[in-house]
PDB file of N, CA and C in Angstrom:
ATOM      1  N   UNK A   1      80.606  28.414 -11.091  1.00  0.00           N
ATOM      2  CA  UNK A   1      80.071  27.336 -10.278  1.00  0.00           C
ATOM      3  C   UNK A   1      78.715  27.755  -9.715  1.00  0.00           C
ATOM      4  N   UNK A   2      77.793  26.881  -9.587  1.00  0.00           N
ATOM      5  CA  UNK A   2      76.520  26.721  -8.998  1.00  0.00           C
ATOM      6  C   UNK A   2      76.600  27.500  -7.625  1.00  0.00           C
ATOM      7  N   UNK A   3      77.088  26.850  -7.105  1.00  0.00           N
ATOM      8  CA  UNK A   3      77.322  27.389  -5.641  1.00  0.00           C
ATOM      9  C   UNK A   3      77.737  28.652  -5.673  1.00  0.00           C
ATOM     10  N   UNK A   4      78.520  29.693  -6.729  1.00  0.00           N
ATOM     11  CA  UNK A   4      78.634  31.589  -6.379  1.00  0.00           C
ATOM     12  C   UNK A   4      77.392  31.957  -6.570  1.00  0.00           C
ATOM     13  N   UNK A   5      76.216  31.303  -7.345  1.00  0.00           N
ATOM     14  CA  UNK A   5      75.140  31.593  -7.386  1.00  0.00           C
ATOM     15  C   UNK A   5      73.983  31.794  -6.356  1.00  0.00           C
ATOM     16  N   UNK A   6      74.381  30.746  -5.485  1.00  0.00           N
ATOM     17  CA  UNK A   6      73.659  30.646  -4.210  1.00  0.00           C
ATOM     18  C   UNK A   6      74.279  31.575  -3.529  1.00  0.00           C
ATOM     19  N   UNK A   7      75.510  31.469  -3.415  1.00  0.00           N
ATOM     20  CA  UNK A   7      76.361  32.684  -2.406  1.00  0.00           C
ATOM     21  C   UNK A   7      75.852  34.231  -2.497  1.00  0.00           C
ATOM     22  N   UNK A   8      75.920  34.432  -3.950  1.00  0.00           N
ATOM     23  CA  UNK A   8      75.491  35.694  -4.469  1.00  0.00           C
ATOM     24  C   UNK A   8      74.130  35.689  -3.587  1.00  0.00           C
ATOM     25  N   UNK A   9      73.137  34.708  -3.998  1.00  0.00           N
ATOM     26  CA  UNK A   9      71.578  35.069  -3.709  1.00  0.00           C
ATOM     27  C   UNK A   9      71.631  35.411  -2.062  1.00  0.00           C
ATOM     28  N   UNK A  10      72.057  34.784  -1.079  1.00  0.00           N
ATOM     29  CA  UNK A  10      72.356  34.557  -0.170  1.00  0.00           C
ATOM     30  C   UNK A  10      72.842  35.573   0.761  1.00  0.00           C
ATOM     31  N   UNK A  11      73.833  36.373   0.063  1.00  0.00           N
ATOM     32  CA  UNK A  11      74.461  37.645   0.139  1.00  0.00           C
ATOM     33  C   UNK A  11      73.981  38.658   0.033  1.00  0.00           C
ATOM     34  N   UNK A  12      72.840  38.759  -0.844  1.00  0.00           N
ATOM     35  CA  UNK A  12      72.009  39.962  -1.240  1.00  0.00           C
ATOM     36  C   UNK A  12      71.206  39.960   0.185  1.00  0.00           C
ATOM     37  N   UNK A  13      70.934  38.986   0.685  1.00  0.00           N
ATOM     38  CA  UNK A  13      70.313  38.919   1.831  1.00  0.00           C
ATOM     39  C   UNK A  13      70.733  38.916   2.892  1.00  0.00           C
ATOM     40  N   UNK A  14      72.353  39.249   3.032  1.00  0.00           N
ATOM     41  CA  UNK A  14      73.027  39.356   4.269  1.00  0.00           C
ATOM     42  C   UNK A  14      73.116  38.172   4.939  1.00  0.00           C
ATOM     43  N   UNK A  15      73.175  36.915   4.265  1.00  0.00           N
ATOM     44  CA  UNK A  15      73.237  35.607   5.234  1.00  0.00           C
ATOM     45  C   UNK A  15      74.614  35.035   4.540  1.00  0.00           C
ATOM     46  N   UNK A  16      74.889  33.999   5.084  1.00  0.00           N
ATOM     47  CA  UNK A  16      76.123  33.708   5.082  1.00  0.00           C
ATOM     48  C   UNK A  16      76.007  31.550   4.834  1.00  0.00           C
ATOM     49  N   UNK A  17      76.507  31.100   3.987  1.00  0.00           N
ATOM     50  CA  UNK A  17      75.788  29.548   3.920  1.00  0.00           C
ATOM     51  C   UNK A  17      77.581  29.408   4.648  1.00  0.00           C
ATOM     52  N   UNK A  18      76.615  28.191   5.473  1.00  0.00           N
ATOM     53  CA  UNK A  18      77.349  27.114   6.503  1.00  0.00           C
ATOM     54  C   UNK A  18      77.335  25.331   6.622  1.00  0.00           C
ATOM     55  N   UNK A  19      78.354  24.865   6.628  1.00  0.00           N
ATOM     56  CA  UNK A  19      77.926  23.784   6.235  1.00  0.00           C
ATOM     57  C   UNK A  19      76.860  23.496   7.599  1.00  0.00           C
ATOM     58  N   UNK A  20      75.717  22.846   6.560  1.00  0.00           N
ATOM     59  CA  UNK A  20      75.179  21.669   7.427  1.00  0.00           C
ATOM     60  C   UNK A  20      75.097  20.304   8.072  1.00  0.00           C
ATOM     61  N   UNK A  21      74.275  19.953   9.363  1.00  0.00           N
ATOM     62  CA  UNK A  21      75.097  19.022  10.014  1.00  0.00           C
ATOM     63  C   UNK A  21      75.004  17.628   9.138  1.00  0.00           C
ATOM     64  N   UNK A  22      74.678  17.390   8.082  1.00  0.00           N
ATOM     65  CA  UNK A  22      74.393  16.654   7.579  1.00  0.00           C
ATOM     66  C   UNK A  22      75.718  16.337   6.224  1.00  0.00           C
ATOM     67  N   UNK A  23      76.267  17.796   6.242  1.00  0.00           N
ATOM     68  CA  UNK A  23      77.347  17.870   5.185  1.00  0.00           C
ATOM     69  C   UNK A  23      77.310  17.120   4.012  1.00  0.00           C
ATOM     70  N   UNK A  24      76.051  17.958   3.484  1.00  0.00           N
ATOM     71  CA  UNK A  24      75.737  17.429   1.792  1.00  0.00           C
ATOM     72  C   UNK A  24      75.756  19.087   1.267  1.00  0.00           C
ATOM     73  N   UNK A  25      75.590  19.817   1.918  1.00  0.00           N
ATOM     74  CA  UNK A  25      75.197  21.023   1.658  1.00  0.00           C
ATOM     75  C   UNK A  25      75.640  22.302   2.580  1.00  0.00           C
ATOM     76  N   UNK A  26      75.903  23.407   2.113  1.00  0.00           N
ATOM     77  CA  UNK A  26      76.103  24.484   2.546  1.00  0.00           C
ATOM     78  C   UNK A  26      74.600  25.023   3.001  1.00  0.00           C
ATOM     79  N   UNK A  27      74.169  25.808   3.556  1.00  0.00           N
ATOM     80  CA  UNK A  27      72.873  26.498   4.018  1.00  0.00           C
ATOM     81  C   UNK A  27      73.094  27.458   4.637  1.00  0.00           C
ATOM     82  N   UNK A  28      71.700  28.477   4.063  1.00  0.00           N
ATOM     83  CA  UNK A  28      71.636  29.594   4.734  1.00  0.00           C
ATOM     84  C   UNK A  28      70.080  29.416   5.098  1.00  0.00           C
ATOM     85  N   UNK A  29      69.690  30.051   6.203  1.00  0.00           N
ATOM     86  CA  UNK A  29      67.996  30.235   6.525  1.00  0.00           C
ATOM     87  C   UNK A  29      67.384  31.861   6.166  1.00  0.00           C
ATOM     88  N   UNK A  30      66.786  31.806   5.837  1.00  0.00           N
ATOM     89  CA  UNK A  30      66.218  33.532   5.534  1.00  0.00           C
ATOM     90  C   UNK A  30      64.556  33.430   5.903  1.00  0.00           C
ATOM     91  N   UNK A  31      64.168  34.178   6.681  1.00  0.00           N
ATOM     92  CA  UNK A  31      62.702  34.829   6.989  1.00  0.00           C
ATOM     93  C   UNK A  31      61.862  35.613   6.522  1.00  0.00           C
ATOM     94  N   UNK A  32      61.025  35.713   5.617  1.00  0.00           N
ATOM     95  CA  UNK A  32      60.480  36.875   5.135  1.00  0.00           C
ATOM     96  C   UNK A  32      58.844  36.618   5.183  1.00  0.00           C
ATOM     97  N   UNK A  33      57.945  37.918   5.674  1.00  0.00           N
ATOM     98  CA  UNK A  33      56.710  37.338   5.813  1.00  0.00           C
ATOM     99  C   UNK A  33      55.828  36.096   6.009  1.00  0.00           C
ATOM    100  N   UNK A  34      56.759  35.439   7.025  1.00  0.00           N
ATOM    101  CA  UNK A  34      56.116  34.005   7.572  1.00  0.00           C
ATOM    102  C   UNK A  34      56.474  32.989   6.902  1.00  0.00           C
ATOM    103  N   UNK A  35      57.629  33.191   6.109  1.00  0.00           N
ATOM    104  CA  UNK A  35      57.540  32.205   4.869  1.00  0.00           C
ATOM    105  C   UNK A  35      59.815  31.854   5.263  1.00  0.00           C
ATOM    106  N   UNK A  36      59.814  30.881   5.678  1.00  0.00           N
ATOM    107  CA  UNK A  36      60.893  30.169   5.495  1.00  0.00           C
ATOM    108  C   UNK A  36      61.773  30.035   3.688  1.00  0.00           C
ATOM    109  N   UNK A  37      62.953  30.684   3.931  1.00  0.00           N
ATOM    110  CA  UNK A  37      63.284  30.093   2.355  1.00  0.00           C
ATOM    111  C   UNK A  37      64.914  29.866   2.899  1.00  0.00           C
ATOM    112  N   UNK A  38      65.228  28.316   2.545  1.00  0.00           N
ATOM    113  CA  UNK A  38      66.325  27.726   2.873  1.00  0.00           C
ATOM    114  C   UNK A  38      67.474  28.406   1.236  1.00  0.00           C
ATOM    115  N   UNK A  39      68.682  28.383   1.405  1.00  0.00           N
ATOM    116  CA  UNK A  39      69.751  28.743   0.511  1.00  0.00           C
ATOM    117  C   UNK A  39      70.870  27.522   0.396  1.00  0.00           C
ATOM    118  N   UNK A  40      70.587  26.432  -0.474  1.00  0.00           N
ATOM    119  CA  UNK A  40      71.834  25.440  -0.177  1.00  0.00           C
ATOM    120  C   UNK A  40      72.267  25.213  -1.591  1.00  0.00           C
ATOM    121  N   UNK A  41      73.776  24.934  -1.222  1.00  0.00           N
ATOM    122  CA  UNK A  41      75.061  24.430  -2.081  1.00  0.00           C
ATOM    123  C   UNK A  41      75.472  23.371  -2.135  1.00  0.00           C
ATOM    124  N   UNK A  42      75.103  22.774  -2.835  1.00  0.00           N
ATOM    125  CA  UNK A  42      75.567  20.839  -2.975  1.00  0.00           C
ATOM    126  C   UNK A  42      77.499  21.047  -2.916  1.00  0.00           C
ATOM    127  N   UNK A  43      77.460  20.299  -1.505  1.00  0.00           N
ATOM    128  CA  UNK A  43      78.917  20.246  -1.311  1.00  0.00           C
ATOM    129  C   UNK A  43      79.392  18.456  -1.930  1.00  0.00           C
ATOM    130  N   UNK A  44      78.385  18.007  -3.036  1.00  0.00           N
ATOM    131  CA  UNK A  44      78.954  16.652  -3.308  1.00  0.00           C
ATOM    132  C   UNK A  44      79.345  17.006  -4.870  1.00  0.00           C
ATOM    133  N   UNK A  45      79.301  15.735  -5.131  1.00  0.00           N
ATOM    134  CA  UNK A  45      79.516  15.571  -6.815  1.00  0.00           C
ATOM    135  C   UNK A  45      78.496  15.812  -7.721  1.00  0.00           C
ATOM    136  N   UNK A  46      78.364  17.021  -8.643  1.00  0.00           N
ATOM    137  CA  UNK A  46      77.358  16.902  -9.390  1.00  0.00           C
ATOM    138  C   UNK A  46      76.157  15.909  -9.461  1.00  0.00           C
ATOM    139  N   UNK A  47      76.809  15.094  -9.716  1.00  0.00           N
ATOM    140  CA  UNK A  47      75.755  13.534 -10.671  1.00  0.00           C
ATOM    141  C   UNK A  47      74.909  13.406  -9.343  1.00  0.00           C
ATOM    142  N   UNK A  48      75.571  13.488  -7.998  1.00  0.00           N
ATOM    143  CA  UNK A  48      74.712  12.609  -6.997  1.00  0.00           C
ATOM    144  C   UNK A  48      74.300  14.286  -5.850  1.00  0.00           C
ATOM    145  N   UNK A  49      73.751  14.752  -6.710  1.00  0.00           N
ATOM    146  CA  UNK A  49      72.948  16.171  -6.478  1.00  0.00           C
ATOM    147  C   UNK A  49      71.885  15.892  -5.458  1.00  0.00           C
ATOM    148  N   UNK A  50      71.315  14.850  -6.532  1.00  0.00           N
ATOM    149  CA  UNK A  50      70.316  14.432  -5.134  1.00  0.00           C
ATOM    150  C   UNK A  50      69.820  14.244  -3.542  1.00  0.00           C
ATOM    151  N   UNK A  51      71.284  13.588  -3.444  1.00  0.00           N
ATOM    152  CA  UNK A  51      71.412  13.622  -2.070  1.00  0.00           C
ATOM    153  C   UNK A  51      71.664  14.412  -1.319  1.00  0.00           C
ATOM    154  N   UNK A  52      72.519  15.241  -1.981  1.00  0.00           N
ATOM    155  CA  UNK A  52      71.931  17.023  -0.731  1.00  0.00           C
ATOM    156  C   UNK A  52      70.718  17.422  -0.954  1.00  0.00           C
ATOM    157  N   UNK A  53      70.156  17.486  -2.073  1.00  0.00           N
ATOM    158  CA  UNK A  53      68.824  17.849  -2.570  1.00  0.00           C
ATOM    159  C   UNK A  53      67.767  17.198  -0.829  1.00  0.00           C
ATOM    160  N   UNK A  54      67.864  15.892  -0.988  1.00  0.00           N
ATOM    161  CA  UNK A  54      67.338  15.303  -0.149  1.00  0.00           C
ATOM    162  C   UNK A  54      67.345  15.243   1.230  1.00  0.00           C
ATOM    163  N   UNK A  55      68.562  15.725   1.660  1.00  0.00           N
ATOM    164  CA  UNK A  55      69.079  16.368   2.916  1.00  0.00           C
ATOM    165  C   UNK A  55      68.729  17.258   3.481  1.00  0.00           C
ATOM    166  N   UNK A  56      68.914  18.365   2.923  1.00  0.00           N
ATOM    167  CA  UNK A  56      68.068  19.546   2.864  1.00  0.00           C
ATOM    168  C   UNK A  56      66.792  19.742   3.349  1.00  0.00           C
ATOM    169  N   UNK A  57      66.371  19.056   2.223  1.00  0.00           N
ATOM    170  CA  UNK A  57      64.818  18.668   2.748  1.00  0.00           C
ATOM    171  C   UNK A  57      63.932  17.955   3.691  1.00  0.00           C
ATOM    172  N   UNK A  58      64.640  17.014   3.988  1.00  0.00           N
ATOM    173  CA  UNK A  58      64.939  15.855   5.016  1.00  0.00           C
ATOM    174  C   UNK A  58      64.649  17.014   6.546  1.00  0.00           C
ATOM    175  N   UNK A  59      66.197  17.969   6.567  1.00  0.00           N
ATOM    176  CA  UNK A  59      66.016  18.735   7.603  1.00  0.00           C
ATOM    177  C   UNK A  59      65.675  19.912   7.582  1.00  0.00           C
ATOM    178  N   UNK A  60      65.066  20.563   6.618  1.00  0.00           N
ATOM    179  CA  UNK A  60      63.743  21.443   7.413  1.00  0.00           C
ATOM    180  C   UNK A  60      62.372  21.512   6.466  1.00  0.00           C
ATOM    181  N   UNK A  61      62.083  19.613   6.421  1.00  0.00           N
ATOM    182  CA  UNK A  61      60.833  19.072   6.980  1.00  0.00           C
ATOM    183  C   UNK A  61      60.252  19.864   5.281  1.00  0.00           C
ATOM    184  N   UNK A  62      60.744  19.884   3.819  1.00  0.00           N
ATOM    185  CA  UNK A  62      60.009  19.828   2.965  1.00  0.00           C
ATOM    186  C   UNK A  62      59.516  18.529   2.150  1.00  0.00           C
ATOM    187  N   UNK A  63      58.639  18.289   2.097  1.00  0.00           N
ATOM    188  CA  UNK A  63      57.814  17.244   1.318  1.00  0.00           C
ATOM    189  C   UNK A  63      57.261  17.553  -0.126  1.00  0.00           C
ATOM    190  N   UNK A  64      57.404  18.871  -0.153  1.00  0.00           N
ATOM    191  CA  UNK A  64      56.120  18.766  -1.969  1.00  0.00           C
ATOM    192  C   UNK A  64      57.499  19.490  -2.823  1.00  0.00           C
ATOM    193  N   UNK A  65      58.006  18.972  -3.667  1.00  0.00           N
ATOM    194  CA  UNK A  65      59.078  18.978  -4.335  1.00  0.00           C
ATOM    195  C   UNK A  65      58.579  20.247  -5.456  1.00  0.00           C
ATOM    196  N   UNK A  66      57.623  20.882  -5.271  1.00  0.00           N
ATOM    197  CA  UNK A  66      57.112  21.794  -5.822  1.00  0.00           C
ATOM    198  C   UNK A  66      57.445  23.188  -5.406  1.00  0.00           C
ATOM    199  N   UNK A  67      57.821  23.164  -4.235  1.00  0.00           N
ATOM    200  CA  UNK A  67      58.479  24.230  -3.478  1.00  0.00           C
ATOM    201  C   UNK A  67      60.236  23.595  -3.410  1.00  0.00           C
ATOM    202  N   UNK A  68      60.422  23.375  -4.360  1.00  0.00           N
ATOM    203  CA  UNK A  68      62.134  23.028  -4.292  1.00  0.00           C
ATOM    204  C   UNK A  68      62.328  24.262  -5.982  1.00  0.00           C
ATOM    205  N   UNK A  69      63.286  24.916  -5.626  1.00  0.00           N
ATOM    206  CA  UNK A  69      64.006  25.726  -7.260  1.00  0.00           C
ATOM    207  C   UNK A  69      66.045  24.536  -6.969  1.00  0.00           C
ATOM    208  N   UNK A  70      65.901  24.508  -8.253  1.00  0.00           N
ATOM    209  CA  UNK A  70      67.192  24.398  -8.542  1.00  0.00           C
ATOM    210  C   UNK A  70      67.525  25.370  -9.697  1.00  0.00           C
ATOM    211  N   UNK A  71      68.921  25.532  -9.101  1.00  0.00           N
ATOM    212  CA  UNK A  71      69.739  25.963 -10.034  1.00  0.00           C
ATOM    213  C   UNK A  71      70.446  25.253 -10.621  1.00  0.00           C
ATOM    214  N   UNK A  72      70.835  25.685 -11.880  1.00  0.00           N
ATOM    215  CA  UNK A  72      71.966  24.624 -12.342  1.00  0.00           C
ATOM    216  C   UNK A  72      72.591  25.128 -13.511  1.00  0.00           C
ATOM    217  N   UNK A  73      73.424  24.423 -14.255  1.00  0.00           N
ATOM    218  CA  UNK A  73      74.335  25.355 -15.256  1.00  0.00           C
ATOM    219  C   UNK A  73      73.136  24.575 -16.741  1.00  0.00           C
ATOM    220  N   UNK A  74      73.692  25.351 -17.867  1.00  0.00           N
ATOM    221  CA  UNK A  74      72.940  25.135 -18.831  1.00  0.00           C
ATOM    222  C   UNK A  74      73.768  25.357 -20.221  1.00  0.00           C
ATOM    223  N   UNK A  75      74.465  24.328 -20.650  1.00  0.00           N
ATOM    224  CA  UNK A  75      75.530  24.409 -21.790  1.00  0.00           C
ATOM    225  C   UNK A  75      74.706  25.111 -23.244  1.00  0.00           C
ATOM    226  N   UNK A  76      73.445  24.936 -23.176  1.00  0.00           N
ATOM    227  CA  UNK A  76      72.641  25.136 -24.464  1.00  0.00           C
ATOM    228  C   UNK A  76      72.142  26.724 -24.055  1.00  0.00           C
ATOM    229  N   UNK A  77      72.322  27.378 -23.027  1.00  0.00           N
ATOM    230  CA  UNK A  77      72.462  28.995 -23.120  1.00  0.00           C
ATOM    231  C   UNK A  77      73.690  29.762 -22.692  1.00  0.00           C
ATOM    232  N   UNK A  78      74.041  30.837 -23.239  1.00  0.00           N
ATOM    233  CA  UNK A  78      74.851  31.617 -23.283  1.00  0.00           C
ATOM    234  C   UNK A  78      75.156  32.193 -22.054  1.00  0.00           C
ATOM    235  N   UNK A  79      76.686  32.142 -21.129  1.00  0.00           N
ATOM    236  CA  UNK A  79      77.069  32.710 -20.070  1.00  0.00           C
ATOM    237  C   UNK A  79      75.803  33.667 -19.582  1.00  0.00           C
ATOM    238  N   UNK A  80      75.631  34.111 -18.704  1.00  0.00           N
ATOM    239  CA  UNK A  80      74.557  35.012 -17.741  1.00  0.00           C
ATOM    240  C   UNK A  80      73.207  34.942 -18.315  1.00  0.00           C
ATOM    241  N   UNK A  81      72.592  33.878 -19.172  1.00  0.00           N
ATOM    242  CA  UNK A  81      71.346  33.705 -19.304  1.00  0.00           C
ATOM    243  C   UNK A  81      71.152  32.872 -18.475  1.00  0.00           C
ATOM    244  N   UNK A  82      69.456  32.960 -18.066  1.00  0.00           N
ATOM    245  CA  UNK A  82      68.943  31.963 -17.059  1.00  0.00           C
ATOM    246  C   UNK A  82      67.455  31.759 -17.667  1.00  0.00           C
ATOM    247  N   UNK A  83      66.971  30.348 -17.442  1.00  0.00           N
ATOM    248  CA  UNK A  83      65.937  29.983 -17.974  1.00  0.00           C
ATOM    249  C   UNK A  83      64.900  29.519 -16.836  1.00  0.00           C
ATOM    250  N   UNK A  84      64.093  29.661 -16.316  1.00  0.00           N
ATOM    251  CA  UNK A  84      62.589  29.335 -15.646  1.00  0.00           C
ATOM    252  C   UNK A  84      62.082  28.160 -16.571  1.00  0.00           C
ATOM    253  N   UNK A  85      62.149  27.199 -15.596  1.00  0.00           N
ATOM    254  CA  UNK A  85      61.753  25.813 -16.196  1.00  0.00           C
ATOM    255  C   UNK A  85      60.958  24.692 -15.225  1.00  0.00           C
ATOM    256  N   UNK A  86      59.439  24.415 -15.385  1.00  0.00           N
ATOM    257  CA  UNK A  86      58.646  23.709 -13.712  1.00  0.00           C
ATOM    258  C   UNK A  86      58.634  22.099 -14.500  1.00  0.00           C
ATOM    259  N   UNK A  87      59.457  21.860 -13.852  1.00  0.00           N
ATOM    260  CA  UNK A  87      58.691  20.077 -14.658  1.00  0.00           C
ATOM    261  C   UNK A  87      59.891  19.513 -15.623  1.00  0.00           C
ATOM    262  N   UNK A  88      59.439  18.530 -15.937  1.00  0.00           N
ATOM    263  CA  UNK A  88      59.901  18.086 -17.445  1.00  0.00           C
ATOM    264  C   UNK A  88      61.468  17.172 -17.169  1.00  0.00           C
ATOM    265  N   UNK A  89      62.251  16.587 -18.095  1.00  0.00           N
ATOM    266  CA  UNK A  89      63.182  15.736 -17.712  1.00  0.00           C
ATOM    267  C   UNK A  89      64.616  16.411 -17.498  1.00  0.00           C
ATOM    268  N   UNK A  90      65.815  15.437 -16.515  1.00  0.00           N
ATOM    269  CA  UNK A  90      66.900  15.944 -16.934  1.00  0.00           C
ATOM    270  C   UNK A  90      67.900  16.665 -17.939  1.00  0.00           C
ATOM    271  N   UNK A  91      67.170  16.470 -18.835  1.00  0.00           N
ATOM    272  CA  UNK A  91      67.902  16.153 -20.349  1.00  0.00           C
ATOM    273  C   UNK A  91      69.169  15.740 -20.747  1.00  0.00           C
ATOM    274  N   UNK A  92      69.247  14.637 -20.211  1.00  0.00           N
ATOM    275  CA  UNK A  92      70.980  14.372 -19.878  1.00  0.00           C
ATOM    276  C   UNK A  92      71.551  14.905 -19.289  1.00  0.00           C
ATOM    277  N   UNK A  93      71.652  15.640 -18.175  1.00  0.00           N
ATOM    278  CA  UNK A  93      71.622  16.369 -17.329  1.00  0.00           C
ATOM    279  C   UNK A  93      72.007  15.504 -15.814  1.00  0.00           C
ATOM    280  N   UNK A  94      72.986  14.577 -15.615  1.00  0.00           N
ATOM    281  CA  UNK A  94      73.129  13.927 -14.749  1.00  0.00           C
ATOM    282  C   UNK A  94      72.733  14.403 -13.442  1.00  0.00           C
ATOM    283  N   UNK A  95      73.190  15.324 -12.886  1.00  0.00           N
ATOM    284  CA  UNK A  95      72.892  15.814 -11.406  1.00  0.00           C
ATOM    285  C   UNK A  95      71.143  16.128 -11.456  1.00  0.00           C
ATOM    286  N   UNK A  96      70.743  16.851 -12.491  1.00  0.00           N
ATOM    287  CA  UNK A  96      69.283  16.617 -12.252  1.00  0.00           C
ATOM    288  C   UNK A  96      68.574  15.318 -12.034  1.00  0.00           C
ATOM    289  N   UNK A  97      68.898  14.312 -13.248  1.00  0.00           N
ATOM    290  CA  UNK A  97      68.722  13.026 -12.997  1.00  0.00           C
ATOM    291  C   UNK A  97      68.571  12.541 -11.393  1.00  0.00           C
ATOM    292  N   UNK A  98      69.588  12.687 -11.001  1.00  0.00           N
ATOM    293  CA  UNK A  98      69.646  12.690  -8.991  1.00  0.00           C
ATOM    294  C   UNK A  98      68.948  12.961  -8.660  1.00  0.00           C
ATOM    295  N   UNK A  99      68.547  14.152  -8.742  1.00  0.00           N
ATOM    296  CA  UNK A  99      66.856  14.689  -8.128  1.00  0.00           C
ATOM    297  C   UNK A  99      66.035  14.495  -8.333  1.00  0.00           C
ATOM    298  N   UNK A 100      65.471  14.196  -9.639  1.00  0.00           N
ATOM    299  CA  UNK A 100      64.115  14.523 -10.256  1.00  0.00           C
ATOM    300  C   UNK A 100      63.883  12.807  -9.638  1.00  0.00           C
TER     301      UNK A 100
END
């Protein structure tokens, strides 16, 4: 699941995700050189990703969707590969669909 992924990242950093008051999402806050980096877990349904996506962001005040990473699963690579990808469509990909 998406979410041990965040946990993991989250963990490496000694923080702990909690739901938020908004309960679309789990969150963690982390500080590093002046620079805010939020840690959240879509506590909804895949497809409607978005709306924690949007929540999230909503409450702590991001606007340029350029500074958003998702994670997400990827049937067309092999268990523990991960792909770096800026742009471009869902690809049938429902929960992205939500966001993008």
């Amino acid at each position: 699941c998406m979410g041990q992924v965040i946990n993991r990242m989250a963990l490496s950093r000694t923080l702990e995700l909690r739901p938020a008051g908004h309960g679309a999402a789990l969150t963690s806050v982390f500080e590093q050189d002046a620079q805010i980096i939020v840690f959240a877990a879509s506590e909804v349904y895949m497809n409607r990703s978005g709306v924690a996506v949007q929540a999230v962001c909503r409450e702590h005040g991001v606007t340029d969707a350029r500074r958003v990473v998702v994670v997400h699963d990827d049937l067309d690579l092999p268990p523990g590969r991960i792909r770096l990808k800026f742009g471009g469509s869902g690809a049938g990909h429902n929960g992205l669909a939500s966001i993008a």
